[in-house]
Protein backbone atom coordinates (compact mmCIF):
# COMPACT_ATOMS: atom_id res chain seq x y z
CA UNK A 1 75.12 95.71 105.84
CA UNK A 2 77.32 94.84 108.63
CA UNK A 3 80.51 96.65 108.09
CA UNK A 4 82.35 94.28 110.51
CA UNK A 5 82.41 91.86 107.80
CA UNK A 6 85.06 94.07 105.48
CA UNK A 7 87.14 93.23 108.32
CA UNK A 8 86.20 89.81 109.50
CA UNK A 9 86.55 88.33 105.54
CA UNK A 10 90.05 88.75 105.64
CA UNK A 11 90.93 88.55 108.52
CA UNK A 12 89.73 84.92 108.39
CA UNK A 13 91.08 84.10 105.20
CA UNK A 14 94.69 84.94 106.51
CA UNK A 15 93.71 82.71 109.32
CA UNK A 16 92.92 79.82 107.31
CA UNK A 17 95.96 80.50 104.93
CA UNK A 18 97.91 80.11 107.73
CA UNK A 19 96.62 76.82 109.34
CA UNK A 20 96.90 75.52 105.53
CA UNK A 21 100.08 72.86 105.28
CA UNK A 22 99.39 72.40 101.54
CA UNK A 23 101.10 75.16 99.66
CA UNK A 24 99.50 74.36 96.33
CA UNK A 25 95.92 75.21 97.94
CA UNK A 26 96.69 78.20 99.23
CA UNK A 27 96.34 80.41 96.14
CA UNK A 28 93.09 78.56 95.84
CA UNK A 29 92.17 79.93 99.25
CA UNK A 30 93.22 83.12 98.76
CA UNK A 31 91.48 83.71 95.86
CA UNK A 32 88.18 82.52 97.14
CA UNK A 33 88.91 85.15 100.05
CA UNK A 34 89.68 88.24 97.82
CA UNK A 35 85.93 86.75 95.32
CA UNK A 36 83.88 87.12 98.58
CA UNK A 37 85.58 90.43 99.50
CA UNK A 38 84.62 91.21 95.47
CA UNK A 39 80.91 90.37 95.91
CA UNK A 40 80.92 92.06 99.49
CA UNK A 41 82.30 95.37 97.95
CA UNK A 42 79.35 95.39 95.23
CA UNK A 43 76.70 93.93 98.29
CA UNK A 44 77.59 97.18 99.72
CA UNK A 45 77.03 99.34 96.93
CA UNK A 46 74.37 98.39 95.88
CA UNK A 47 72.87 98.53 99.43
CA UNK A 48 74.33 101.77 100.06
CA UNK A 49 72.54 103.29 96.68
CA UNK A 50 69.34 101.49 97.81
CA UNK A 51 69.47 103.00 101.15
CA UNK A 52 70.27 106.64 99.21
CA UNK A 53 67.24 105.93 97.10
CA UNK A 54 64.87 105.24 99.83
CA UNK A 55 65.49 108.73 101.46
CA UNK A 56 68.22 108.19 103.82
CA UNK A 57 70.25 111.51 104.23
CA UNK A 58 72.63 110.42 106.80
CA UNK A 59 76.00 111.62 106.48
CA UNK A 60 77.68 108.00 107.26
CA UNK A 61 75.34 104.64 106.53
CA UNK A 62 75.56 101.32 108.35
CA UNK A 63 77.20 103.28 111.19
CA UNK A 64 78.52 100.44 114.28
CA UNK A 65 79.93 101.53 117.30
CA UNK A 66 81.32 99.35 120.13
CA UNK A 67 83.45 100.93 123.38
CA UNK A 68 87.35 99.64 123.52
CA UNK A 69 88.42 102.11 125.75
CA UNK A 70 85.90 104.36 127.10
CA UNK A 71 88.61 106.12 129.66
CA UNK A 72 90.06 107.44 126.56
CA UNK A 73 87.23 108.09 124.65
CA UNK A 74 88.22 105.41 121.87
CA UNK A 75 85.18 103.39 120.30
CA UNK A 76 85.79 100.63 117.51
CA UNK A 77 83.18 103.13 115.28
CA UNK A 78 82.28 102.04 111.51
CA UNK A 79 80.52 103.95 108.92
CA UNK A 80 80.38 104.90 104.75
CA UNK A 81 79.47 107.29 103.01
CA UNK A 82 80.09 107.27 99.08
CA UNK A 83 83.75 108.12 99.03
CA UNK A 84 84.50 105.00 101.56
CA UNK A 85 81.96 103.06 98.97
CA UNK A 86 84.69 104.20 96.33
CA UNK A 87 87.37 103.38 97.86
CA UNK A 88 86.28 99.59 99.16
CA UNK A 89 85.37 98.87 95.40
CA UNK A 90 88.94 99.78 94.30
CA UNK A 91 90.36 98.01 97.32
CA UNK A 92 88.33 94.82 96.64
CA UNK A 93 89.30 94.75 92.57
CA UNK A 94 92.81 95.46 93.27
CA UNK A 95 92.86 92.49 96.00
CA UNK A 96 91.42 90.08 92.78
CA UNK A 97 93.91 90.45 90.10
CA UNK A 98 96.93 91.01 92.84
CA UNK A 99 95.71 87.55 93.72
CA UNK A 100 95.66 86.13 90.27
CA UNK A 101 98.92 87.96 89.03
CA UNK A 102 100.74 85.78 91.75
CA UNK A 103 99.80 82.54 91.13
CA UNK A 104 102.63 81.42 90.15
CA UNK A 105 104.72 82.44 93.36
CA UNK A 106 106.48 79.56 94.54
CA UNK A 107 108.68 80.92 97.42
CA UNK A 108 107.41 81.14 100.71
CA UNK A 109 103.91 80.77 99.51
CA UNK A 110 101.52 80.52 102.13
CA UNK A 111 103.64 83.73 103.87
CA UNK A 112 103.16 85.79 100.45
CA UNK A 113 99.33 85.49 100.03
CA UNK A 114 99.11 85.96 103.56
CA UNK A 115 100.67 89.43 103.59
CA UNK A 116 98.45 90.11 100.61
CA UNK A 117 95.46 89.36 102.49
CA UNK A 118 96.43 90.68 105.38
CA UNK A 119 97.35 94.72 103.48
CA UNK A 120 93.24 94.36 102.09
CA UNK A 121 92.72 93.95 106.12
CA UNK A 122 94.24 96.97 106.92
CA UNK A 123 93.14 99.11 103.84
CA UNK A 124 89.15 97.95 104.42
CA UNK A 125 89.87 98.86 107.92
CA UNK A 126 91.12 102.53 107.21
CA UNK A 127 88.50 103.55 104.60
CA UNK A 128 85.54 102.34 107.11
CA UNK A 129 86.70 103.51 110.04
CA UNK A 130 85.21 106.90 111.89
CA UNK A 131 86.96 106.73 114.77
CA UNK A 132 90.84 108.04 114.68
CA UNK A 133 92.66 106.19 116.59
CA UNK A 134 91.28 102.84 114.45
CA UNK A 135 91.95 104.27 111.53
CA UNK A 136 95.59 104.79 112.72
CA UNK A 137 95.89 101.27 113.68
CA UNK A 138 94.27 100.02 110.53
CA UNK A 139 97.37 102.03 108.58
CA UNK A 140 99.77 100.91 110.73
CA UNK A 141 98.69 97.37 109.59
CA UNK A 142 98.96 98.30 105.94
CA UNK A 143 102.63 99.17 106.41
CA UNK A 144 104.37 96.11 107.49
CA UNK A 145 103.12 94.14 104.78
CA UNK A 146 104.44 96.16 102.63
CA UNK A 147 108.22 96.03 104.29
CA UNK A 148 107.97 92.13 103.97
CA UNK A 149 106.78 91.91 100.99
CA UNK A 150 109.28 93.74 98.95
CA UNK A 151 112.29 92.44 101.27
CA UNK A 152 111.61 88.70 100.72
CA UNK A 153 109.90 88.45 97.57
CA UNK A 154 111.41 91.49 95.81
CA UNK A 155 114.41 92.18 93.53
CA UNK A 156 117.33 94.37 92.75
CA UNK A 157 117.87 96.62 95.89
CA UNK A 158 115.19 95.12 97.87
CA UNK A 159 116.97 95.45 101.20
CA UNK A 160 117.56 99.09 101.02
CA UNK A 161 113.95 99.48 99.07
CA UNK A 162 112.24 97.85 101.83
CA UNK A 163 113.98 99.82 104.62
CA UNK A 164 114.09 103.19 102.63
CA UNK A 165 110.22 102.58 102.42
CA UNK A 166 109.58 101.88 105.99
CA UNK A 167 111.74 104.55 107.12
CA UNK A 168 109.49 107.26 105.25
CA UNK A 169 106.04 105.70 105.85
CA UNK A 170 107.01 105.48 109.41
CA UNK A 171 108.01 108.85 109.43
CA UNK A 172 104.55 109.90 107.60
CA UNK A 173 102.60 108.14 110.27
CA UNK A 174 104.71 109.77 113.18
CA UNK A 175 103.55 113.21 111.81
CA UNK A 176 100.03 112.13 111.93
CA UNK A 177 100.00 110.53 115.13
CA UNK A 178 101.57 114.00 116.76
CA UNK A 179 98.11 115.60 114.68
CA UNK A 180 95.63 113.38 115.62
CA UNK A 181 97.22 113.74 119.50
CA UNK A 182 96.83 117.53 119.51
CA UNK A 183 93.39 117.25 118.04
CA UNK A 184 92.50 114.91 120.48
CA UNK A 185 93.93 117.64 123.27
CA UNK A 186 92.73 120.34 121.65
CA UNK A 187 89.38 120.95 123.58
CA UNK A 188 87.75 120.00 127.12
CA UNK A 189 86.18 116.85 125.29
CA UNK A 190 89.42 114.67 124.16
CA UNK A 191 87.59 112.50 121.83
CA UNK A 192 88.76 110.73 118.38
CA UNK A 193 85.17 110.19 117.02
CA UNK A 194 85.14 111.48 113.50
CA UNK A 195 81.76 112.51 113.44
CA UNK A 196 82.27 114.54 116.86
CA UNK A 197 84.98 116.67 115.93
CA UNK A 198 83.69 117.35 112.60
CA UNK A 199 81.13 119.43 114.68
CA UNK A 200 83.27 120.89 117.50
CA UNK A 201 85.01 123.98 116.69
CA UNK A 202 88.67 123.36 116.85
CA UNK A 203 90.52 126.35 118.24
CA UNK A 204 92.15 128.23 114.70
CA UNK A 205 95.87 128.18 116.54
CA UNK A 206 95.19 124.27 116.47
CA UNK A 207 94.05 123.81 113.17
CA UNK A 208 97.15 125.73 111.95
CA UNK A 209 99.45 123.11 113.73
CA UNK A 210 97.86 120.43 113.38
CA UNK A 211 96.91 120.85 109.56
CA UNK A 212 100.31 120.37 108.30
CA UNK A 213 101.10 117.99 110.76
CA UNK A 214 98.34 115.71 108.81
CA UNK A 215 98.52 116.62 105.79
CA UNK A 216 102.09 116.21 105.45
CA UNK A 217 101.78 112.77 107.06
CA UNK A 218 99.30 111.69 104.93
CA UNK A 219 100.87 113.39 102.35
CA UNK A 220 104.11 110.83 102.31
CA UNK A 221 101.84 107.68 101.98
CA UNK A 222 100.51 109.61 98.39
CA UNK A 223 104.00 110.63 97.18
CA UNK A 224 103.90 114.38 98.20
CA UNK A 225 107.13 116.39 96.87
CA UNK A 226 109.48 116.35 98.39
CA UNK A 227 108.69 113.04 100.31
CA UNK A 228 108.28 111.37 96.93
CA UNK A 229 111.49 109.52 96.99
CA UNK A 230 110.66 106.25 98.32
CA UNK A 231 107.59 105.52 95.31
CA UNK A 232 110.55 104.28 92.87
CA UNK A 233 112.44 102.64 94.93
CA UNK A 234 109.68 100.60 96.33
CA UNK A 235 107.65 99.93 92.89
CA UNK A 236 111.16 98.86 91.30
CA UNK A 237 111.91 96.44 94.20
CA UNK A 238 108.65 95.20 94.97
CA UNK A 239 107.01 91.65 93.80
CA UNK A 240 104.62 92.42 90.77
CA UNK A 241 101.42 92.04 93.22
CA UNK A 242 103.36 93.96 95.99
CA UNK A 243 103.63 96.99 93.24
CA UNK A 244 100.12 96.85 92.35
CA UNK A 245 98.92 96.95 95.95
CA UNK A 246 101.28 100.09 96.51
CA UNK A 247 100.24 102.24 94.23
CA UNK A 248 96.65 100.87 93.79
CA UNK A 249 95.61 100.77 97.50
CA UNK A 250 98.72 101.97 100.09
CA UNK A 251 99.31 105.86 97.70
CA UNK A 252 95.84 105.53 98.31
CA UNK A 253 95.25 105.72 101.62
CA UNK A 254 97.23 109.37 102.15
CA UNK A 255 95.24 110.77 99.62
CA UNK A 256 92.07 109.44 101.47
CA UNK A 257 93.72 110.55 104.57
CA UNK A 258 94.34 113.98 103.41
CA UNK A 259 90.76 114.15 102.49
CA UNK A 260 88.70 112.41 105.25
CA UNK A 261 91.03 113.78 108.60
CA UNK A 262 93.32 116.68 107.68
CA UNK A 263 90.49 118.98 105.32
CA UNK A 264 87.20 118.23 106.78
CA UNK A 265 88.31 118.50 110.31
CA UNK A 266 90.99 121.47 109.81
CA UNK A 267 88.78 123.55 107.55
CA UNK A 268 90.76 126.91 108.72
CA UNK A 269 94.05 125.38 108.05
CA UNK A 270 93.03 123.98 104.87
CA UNK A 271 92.25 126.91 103.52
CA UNK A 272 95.80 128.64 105.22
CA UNK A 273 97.66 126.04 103.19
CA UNK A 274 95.52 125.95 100.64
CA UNK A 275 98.31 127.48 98.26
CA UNK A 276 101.66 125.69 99.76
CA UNK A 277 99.45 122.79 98.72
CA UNK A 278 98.39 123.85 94.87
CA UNK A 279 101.94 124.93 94.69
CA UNK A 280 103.46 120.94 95.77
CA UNK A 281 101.04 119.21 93.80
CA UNK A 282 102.03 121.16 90.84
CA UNK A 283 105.48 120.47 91.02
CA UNK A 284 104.90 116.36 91.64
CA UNK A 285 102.93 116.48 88.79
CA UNK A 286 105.66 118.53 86.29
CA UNK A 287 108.26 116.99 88.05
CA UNK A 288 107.05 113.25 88.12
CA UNK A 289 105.70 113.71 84.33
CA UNK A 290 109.60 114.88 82.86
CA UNK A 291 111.48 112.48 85.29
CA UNK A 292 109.22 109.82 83.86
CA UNK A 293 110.53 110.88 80.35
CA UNK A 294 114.20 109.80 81.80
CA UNK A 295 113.63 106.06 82.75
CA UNK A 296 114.38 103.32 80.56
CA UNK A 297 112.75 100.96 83.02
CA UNK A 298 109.23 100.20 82.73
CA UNK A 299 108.79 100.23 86.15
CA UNK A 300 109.96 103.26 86.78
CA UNK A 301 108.25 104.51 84.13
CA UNK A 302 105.10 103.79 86.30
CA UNK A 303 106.45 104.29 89.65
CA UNK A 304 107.19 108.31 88.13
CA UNK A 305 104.30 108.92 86.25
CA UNK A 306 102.23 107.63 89.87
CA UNK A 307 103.99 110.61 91.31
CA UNK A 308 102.39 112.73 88.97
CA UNK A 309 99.32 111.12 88.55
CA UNK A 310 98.55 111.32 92.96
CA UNK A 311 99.90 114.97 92.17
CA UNK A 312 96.68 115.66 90.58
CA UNK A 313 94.82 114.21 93.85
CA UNK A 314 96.27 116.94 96.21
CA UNK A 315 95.75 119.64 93.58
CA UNK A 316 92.11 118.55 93.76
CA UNK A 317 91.81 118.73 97.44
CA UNK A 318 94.04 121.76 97.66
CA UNK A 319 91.48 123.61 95.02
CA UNK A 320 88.66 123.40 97.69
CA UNK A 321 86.07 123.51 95.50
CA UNK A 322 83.39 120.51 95.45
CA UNK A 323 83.97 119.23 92.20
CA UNK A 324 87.46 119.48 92.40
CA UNK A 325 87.32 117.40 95.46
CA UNK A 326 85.06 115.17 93.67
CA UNK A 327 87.69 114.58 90.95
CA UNK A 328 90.36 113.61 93.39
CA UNK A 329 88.60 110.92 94.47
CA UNK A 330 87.34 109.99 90.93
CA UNK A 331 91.26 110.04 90.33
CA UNK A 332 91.92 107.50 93.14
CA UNK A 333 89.99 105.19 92.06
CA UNK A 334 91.12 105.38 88.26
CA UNK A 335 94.70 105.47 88.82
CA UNK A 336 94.73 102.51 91.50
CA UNK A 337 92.82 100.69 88.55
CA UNK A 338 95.26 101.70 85.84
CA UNK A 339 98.70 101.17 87.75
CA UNK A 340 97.60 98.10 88.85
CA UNK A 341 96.89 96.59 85.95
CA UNK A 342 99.95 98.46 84.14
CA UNK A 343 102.40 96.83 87.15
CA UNK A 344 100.74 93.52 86.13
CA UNK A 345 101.25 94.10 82.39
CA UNK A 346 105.14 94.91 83.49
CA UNK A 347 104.93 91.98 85.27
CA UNK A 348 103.75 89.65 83.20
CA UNK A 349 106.24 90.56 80.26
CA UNK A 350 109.04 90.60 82.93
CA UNK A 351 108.43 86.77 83.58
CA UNK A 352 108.78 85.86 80.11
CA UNK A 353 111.45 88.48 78.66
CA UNK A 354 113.43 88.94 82.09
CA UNK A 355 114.17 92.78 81.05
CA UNK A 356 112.29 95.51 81.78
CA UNK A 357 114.60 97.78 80.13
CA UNK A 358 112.36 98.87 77.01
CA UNK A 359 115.40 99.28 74.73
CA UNK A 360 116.44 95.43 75.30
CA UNK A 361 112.41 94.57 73.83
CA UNK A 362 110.77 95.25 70.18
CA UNK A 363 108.12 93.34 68.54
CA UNK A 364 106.46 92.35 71.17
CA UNK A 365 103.15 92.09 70.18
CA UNK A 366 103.73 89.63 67.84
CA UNK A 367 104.42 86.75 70.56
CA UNK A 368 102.29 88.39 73.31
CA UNK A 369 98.89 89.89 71.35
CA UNK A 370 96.71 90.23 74.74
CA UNK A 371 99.52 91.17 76.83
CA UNK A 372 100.60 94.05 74.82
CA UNK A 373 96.76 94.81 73.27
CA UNK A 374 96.35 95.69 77.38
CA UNK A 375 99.46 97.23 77.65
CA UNK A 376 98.22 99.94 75.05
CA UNK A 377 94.82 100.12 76.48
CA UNK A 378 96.04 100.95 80.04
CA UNK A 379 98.91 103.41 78.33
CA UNK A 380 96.03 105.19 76.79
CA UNK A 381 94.39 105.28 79.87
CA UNK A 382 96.83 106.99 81.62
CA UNK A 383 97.52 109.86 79.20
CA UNK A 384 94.20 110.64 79.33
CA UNK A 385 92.35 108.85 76.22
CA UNK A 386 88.43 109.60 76.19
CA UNK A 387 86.39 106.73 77.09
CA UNK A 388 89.03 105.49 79.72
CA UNK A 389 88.49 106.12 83.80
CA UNK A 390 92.01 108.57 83.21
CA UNK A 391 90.15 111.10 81.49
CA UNK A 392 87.06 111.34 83.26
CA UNK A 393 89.02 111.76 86.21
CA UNK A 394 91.81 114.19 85.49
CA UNK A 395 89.49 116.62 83.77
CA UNK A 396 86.90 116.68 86.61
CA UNK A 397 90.49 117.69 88.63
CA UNK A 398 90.80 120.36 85.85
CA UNK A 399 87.10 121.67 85.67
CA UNK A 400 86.80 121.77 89.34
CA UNK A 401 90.35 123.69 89.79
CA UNK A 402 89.14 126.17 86.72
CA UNK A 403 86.13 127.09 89.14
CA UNK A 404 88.45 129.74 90.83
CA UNK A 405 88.09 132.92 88.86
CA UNK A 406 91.69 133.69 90.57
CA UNK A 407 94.78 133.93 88.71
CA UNK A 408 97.01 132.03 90.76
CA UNK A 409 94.98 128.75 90.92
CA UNK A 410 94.38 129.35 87.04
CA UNK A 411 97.85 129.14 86.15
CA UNK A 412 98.20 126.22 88.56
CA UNK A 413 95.29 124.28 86.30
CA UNK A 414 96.99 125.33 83.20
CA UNK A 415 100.66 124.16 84.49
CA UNK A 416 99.13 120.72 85.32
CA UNK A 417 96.94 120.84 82.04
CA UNK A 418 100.83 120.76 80.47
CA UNK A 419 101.62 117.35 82.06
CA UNK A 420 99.40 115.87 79.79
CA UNK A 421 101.74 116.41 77.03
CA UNK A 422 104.51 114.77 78.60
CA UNK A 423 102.80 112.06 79.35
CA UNK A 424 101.51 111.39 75.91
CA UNK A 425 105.25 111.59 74.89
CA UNK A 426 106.93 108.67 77.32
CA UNK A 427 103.43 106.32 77.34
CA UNK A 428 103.48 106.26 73.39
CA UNK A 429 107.31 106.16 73.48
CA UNK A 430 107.31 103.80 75.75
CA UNK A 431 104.43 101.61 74.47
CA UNK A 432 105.38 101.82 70.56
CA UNK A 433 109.22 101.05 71.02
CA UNK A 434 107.89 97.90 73.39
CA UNK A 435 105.75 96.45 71.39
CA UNK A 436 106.36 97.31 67.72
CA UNK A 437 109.14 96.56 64.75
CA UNK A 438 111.17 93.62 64.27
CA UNK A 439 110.78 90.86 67.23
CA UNK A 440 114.29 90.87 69.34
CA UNK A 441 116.85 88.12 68.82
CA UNK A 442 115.94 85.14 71.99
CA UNK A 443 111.85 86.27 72.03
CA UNK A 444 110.73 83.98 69.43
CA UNK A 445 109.11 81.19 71.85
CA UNK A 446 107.55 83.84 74.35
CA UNK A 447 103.91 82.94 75.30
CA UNK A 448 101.23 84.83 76.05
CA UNK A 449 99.34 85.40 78.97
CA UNK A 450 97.24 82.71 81.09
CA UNK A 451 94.27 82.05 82.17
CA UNK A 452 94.95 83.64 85.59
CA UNK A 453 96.60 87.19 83.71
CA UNK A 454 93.90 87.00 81.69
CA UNK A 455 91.04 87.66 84.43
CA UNK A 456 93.50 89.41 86.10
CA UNK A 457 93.50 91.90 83.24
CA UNK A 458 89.64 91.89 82.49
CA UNK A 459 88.86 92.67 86.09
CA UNK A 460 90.71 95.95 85.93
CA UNK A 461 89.90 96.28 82.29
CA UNK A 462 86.42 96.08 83.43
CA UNK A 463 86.65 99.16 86.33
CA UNK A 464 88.51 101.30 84.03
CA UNK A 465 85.94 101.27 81.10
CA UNK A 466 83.21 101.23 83.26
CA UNK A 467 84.19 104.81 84.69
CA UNK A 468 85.12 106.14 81.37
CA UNK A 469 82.44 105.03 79.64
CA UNK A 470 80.30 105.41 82.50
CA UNK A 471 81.18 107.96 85.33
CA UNK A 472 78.37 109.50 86.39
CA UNK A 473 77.71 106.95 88.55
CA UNK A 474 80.97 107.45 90.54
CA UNK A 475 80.18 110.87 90.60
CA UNK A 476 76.90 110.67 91.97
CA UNK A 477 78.29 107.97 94.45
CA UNK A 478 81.38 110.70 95.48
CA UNK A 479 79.16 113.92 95.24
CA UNK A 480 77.92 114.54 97.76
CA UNK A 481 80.46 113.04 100.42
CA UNK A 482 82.44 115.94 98.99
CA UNK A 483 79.54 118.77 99.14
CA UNK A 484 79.77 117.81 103.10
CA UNK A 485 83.57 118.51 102.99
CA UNK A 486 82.34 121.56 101.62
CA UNK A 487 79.99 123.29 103.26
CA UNK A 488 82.37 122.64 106.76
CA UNK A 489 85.09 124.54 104.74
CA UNK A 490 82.39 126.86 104.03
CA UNK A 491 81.35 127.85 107.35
């Protein structure tokens, strides 16, 4: 499969959206767009599973490679390998229902689905991209629509929202520019070619700079404490699609970041940090699990418990071990599913109630059966029910992190392990006092959801079960991109 065409498909539907003078058809466009990028994603599964059955044992499949600017050693380079499979699915489901979840966006239309479109650009981008300096560009793309999106089309504080968010991002991808330079300096052959450096020896006094310098950059896009700050701000401001793409794609991309560039290049400074790391991700995951227990809001609610959910991703990679590693990408995938389709839920009852304050709403699920039937399914989901993608992926987190025979990273498991509790508490809380009792005064004429929520919902329904019910798949598909992260780390 030509990889190019991740890039092309929506880059030309943001094309067309834009040439479009009829506002009604644009949704119509867009979603065709984000149906092709759907079929692509699965295209390239099943190809890349096809090629893995056949014998192939190359580290990266469907590798292209064109010259931009050879002085500098910077090559427009493509190339998968299961994790960047992973990734592209989630990327291409989230796209889908953030598409349907908006169609009913009336201001500035065309300019709304185009910054949709154009974020799925610059995630497909990042997650295919082997060469460093294009997979900085590609994040750099996935930032602005995010600015835009939540100051014109969100709510509340979206001014200072939008900025605070920029500000930190911006700051995030400052650190990792200054890393990715001093790699790039770090030897007699300045290169940014991914699979190069992965087998050049970067100098140790390098790798300790330049390790933190990464990770930490990465580490703000994925709400690393204490850079955490601007995930509630932004989820509380954004546009219900601009939320789900956040936390279901953008958080994404650090944690992908932290993976792919900082630990499999900086193997010596990953395993220097190793412990400042566990450390961190166990405090965003207490931390974001009790401050979660404050909020009244339901988006808040989420935007908190993603802080503590993306904590478990960095305790994964900061564990070292290769099916710890494995579980942090499992947990990528399954919490973009789930807070994507629990920012739609949110959504969705926010249109018709106009509160999102969960003491203002009872009785719910008498007016709103689907609505809140999902609501419960994806709260489940994210405390950790069997038989949903939450479970699957936070306890191959835990069993991978167990693997140390160390006490240290043992009471770091069990701390985390403790989270869990919490969580129960404010989802069920949350969930029961939402949906149950007598139906509030003013909520008798609420309607359910549409046909457009509806597929919205099944879509991400559909990922989430099928991990859960299903994961070995994902964990074959993840495996061994993460045994290759291992044995450099090894070495």
């Amino acid at each position: 499969m030509n990889l190019s065409l991740l890039i092309l498909l929506p880059l030309l539907t943001a094309i067309v959206i834009l040439l479009m003078r009829n506002a009604a058809q644009v949704k119509w466009v867009a979603l065709a767009g984000a149906a092709v990028q759907f079929v692509a994603a699965f295209v390239l599964l099943f190809q890349f599973n096809h090629q893995r059955a056949l014998g192939d044992k190359a580290q990266m499949l469907f590798e292209t490679q064109y010259n931009w600017f050879p002085s500098w050693n910077i090559s427009f380079h493509l190339g998968v390998d299961g994790i960047s499979v992973a990734m592209i699915l989630l990327t291409a489901f989230v796209v889908i229902a953030g598409v349907l979840v908006s169609w009913n966006v009336t201001k500035m239309t065309k300019e709304f689905y185009f910054l949709l479109i154009l974020l799925s650009l610059g995630a497909y981008g990042f997650f295919i991209s082997l060469d460093l300096f294009i997979l900085f560009f590609f994040l750099e793309i996935a930032v602005i629509p995010k600015y835009l999106l939540i100051g014109i089309w969100g709510s509340g504080k979206k001014e200072y929202s939008a900025n605070k968010l920029a500000l930190m991002l911006m700051g995030g991808s400052a650190l990792v520019l200054v890393g990715l330079l001093g790699i790039y300096f770090s030897g007699t052959e300045h290169s940014f070619d991914l699979m190069r450096l992965s087998q050049l020896n970067i100098p140790v006094s390098v790798q300790m700079i330049c390790f933190p310098l990464l990770f930490v950059g990465f580490g703000v896009f994925t709400a690393l404490f204490p850079f955490h700050t601007w995930v509630p701000d932004g989820h509380s401001s954004a546009p219900t699609a601009g939320s789900m793409f956040l936390a279901g794609i953008s958080m994404k991309l650090g944690g992908y970041g932290c993976l792919r560039v900082a630990t499999y290049l900086l193997p010596e400074g990953a395993k220097e940090y190793a412990t400042i790391v566990i450390v961190l991700s166990v405090i965003a995951i207490l931390y974001g699990a009790f401050a979660t227990m404050m909020q009244k809001d339901l988006k808040y609610i989420n935007a908190y418990s993603s802080v503590s959910h993306c904590g478990f991703v960095l305790l994964g990679i900061g564990m070292l071990t290769k099916t710890s590693m494995t579980g942090a990408v499992m947990q990528m995938v399954s919490h973009g599913l789930m807070t994507a389709l629990f920012f739609a839920v949110i959504g969705m009852i926010y249109e018709r109630t106009h509160t999102r304050q969960v003491n203002e709403m009872s009785g719910l699920l008498k007016r709103m059966p689907f609505i809140i039937s999902v609501l419960f399914i994806v709260g489940l989901c994210s405390l950790g029910l069997p038989g949903l993608s939450g479970f699957v992926a936070e306890m191959t987190v835990f069993v991978g992190s167990w693997e140390h025979p160390d006490t240290f990273r043992r009471v770091a498991t069990i701390l985390a392990t403790l989270s869990i509790v919490v969580t129960a508490v404010y989802i069920l809380r949350a969930v029961t006092k939402t949906s149950m009792g007598p139906l509030t005064t003013g909520f008798e004429k609420l309607t359910d959801a549409t046909w457009n929520e509806k597929l919205a919902a099944v879509i991400l329904l559909a990922g989430i079960l099928a991990i859960g019910l299903a994961p070995f798949w994902l964990n074959d598909l993840v495996g061994p991109g993460a045994e290759i992260i291992m044995n450099k780390i090894g070495k």
